[in-house]
C-alpha atoms as a PDB file:
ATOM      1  CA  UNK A   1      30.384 -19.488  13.939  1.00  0.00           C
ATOM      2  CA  UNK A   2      28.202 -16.264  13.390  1.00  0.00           C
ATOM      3  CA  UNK A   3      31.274 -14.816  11.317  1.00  0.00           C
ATOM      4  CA  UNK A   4      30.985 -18.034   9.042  1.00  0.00           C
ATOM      5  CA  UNK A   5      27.215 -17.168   8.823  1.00  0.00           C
ATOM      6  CA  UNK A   6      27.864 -13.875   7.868  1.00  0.00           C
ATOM      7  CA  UNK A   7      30.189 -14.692   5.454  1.00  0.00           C
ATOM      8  CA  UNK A   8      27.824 -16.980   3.925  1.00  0.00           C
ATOM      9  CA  UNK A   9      24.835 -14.100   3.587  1.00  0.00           C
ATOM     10  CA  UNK A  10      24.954 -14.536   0.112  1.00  0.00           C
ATOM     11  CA  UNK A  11      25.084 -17.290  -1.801  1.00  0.00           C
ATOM     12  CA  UNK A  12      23.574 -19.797  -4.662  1.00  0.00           C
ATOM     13  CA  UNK A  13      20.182 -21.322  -4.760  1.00  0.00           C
ATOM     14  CA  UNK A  14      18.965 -24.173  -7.442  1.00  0.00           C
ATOM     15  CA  UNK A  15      15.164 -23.919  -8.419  1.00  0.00           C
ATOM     16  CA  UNK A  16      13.550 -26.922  -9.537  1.00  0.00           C
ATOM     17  CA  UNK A  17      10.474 -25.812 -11.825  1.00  0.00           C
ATOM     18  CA  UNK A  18       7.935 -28.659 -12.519  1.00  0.00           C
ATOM     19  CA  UNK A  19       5.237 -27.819 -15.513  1.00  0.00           C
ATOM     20  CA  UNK A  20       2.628 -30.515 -14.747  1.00  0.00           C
ATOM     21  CA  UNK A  21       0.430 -31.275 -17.693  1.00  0.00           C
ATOM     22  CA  UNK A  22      -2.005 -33.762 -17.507  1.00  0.00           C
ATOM     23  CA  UNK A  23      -0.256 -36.962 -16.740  1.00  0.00           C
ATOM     24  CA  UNK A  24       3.364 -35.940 -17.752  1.00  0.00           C
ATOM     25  CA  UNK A  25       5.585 -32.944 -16.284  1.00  0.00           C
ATOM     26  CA  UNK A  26       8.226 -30.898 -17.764  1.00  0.00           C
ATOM     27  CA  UNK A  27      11.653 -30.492 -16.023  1.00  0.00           C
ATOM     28  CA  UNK A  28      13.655 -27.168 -15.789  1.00  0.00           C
ATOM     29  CA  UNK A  29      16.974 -26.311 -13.433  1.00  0.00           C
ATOM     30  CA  UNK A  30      18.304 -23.200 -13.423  1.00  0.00           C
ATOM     31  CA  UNK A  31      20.162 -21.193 -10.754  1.00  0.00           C
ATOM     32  CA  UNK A  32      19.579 -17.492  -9.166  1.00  0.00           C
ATOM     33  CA  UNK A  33      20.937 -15.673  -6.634  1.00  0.00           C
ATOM     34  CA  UNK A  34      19.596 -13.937  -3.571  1.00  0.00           C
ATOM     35  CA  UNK A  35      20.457 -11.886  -0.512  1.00  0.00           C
ATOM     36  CA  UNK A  36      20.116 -14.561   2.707  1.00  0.00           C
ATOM     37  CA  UNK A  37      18.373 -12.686   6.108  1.00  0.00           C
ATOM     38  CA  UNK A  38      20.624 -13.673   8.510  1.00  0.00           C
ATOM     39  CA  UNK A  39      18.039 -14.279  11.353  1.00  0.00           C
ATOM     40  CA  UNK A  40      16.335 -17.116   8.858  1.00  0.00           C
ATOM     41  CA  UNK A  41      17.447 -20.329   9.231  1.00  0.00           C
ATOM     42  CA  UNK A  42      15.941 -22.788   6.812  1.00  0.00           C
ATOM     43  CA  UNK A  43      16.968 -25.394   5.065  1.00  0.00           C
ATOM     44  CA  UNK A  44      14.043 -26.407   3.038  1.00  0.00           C
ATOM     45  CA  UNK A  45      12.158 -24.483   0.902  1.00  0.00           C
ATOM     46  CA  UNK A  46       9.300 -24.719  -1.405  1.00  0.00           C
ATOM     47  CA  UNK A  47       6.926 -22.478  -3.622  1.00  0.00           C
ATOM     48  CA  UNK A  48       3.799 -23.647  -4.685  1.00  0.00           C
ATOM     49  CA  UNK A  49       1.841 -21.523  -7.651  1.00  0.00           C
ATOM     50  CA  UNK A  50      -1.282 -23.527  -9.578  1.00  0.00           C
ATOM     51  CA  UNK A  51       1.274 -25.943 -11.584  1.00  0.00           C
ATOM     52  CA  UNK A  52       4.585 -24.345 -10.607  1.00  0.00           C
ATOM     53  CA  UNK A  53       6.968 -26.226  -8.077  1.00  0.00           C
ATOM     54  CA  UNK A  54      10.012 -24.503  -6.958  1.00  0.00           C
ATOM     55  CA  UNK A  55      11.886 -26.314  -4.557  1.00  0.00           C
ATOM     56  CA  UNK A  56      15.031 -24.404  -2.744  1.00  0.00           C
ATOM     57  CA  UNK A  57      17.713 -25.627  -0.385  1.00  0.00           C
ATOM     58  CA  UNK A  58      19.038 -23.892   2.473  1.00  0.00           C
ATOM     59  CA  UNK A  59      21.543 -23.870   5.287  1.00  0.00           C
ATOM     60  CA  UNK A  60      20.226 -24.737   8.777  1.00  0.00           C
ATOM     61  CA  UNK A  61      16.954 -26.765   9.839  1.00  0.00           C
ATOM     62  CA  UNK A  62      14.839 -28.264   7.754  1.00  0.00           C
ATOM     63  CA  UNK A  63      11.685 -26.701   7.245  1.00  0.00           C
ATOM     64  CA  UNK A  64       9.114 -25.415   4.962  1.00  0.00           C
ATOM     65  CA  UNK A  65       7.153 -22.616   4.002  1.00  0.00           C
ATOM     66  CA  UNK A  66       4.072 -21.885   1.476  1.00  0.00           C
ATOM     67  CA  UNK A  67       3.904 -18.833  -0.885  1.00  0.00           C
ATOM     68  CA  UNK A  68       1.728 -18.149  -2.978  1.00  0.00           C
ATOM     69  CA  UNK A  69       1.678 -14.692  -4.547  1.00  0.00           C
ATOM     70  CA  UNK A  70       5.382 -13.327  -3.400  1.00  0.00           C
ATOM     71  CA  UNK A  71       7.913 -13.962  -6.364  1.00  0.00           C
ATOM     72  CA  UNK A  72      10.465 -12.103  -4.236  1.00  0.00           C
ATOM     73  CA  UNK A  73      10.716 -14.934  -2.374  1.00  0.00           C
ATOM     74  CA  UNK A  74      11.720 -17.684  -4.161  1.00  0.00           C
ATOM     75  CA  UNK A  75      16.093 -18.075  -3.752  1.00  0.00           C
ATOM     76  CA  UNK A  76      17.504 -18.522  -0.226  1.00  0.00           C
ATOM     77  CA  UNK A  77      21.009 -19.967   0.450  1.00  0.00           C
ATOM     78  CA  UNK A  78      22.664 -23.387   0.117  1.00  0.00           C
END
C-alpha cells in the first residue's frame, strides 16, 4: 500500500476558480500540477482569497484547510 502511495506522489489536481461579482459569479476550470507530501493525507481542499474560491481534491480523508496568503499551496493530488 505505501508503494502505491509513493507511486502516486505526483499527480493532477482540478482548481475550481469562482469570481463573485455582486449577485452573479464567473466560472473557470483549469488543471495544474503539484508535488504531493507523502505524510499529508487529505482529500479535501479549499483556498479562500477575498472573492477567489479554489477548491482541490485529494486522496485520503476528507478534510479542509484555510489559506490565505500562500499561493504555493494551492494543487494537491487526486
Amino acid at each position: 500500500m505505501l508503494v502505491v502511495l509513493v507511486l502516486l506522489l505526483q499527480c493532477y489536481c482540478y482548481y475550481y476558480v469562482y469570481y463573485f461579482n455582486y449577485s452573479k459569479y464567473y466560472y473557470h476550470y483549469y488543471q495544474s500540477h503539484y508535488h504531493y507530501h507523502y505524510n499529508q493525507s487529505h482529500y479535501y481542499y479549499r483556498y479562500y482569497h477575498h472573492y477567489y474560491y479554489y477548491y482541490c481534491y485529494y486522496y485520503y480523508h476528507y478534510y479542509y484547510y484555510y489559506y490565505y496568503y500562500y499561493y504555493n499551496y494551492y494543487c494537491y493530488y487526486y
